[in-house]
C-alpha atoms as a PDB file:
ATOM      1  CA  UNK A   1     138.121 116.196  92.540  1.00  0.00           C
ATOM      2  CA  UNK A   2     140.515 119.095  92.723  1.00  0.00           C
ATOM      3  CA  UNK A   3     143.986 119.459  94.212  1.00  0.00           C
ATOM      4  CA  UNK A   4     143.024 120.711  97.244  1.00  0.00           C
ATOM      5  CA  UNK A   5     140.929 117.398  97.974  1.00  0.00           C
ATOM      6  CA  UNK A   6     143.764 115.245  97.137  1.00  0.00           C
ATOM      7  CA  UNK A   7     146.547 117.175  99.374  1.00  0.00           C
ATOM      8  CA  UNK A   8     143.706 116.525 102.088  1.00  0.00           C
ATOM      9  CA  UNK A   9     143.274 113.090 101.280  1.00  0.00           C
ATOM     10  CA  UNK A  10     147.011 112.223 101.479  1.00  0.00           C
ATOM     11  CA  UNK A  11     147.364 113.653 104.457  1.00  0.00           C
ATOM     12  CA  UNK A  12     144.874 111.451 106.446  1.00  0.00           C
ATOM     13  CA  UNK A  13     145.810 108.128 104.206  1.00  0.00           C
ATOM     14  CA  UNK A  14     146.904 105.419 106.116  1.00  0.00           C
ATOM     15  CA  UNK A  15     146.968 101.507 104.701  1.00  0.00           C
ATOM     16  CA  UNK A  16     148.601  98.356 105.553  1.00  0.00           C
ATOM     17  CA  UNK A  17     152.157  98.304 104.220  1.00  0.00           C
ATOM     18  CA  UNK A  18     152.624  96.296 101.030  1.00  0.00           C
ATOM     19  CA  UNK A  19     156.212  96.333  99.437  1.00  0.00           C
ATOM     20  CA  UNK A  20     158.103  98.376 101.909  1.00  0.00           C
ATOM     21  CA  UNK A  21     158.859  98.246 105.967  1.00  0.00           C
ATOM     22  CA  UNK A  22     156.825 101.558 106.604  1.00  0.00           C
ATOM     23  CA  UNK A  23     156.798 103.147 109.741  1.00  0.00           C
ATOM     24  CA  UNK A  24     154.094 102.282 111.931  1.00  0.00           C
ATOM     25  CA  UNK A  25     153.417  99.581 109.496  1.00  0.00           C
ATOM     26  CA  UNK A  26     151.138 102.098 107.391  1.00  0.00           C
ATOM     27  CA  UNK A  27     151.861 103.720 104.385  1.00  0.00           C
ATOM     28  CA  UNK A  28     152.089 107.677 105.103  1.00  0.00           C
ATOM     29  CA  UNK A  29     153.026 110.848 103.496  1.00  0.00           C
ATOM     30  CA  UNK A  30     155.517 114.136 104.991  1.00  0.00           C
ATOM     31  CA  UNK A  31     153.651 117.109 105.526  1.00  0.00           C
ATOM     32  CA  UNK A  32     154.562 118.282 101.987  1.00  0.00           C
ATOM     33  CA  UNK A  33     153.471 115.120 100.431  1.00  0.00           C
ATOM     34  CA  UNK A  34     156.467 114.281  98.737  1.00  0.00           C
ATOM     35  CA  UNK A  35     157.510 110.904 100.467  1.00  0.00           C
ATOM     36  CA  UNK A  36     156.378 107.964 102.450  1.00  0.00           C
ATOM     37  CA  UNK A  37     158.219 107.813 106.458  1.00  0.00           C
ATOM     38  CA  UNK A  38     159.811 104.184 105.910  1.00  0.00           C
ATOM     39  CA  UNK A  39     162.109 102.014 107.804  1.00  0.00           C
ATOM     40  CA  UNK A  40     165.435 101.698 106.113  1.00  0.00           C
ATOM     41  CA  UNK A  41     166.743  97.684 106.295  1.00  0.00           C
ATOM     42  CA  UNK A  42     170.107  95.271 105.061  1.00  0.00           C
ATOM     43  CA  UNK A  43     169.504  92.762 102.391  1.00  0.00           C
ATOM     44  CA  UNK A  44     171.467  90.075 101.905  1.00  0.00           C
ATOM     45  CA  UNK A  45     171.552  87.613  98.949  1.00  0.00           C
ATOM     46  CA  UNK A  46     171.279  84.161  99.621  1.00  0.00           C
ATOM     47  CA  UNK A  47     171.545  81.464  97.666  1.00  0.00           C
ATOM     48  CA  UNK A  48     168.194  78.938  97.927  1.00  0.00           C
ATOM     49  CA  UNK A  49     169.566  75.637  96.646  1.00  0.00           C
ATOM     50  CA  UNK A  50     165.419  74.714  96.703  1.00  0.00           C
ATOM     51  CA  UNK A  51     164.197  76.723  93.912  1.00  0.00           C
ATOM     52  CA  UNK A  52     168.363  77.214  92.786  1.00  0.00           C
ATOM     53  CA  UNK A  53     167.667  81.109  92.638  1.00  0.00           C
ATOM     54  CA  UNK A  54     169.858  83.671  94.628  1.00  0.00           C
ATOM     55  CA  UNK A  55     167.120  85.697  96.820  1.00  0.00           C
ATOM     56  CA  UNK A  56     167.377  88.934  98.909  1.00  0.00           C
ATOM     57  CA  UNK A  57     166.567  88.489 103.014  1.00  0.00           C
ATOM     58  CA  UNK A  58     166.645  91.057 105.289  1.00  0.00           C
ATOM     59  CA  UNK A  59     169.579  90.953 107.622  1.00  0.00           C
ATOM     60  CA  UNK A  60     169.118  94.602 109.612  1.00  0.00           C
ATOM     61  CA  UNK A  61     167.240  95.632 111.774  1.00  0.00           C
ATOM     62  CA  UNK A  62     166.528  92.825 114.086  1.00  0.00           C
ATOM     63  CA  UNK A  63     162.960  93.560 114.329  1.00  0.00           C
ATOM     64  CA  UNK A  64     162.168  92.851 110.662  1.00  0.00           C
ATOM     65  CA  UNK A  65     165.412  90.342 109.783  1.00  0.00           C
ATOM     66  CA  UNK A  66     164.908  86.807 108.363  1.00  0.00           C
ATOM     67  CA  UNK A  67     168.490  85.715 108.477  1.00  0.00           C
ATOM     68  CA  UNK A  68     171.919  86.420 110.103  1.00  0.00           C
ATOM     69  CA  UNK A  69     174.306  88.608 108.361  1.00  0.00           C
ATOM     70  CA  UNK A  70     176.731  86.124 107.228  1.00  0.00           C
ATOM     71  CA  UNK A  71     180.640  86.603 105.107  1.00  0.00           C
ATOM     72  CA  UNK A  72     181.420  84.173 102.632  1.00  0.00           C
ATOM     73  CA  UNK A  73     183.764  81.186 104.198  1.00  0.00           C
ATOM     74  CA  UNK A  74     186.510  82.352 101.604  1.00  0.00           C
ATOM     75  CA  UNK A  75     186.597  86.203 102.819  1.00  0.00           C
ATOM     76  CA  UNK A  76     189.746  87.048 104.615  1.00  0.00           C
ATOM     77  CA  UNK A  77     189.639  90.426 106.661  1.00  0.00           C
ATOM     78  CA  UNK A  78     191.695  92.895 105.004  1.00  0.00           C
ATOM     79  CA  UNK A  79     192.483  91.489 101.596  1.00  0.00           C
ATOM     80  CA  UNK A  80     191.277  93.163  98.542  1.00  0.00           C
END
């Protein structure tokens, strides 16, 4: 396979998202094949007192979000 094929095969590529929120949901490259077109988001971390392990969660956009965006009880607008 030469360059040329794979430039060509990157440009038609398209597969279920894995990791990332992609756009369209597929995994695609720019016209100069130097990035995927994703979806930026918000994490959060939470604290899961389950498995006692701090874990991100999305809080932006509201299409993709798993929890509120929330302030600690013990933040106080303006201080430092």
């Amino acid at each position: 396979m030469n360059k040329t094929d794979i430039r060509q095969g990157l440009v038609t590529l398209q597969m279920p998202e894995v990791i990332e929120h992609m756009k369209d949901d597929t995994i695609s490259f720019s016209k100069d094949y130097r990035e995927s077109q994703f979806d930026l988001w918000m994490e959060q971390l939470y604290y899961n007192a389950t498995i006692g392990e701090t874990r991100p969660t999305i809080v932006w956009p509201d299409i993709i979000k798993t929890a509120d965006f929330a302030l600690p009880d013990w933040y106080k607008p303006g201080s430092a």
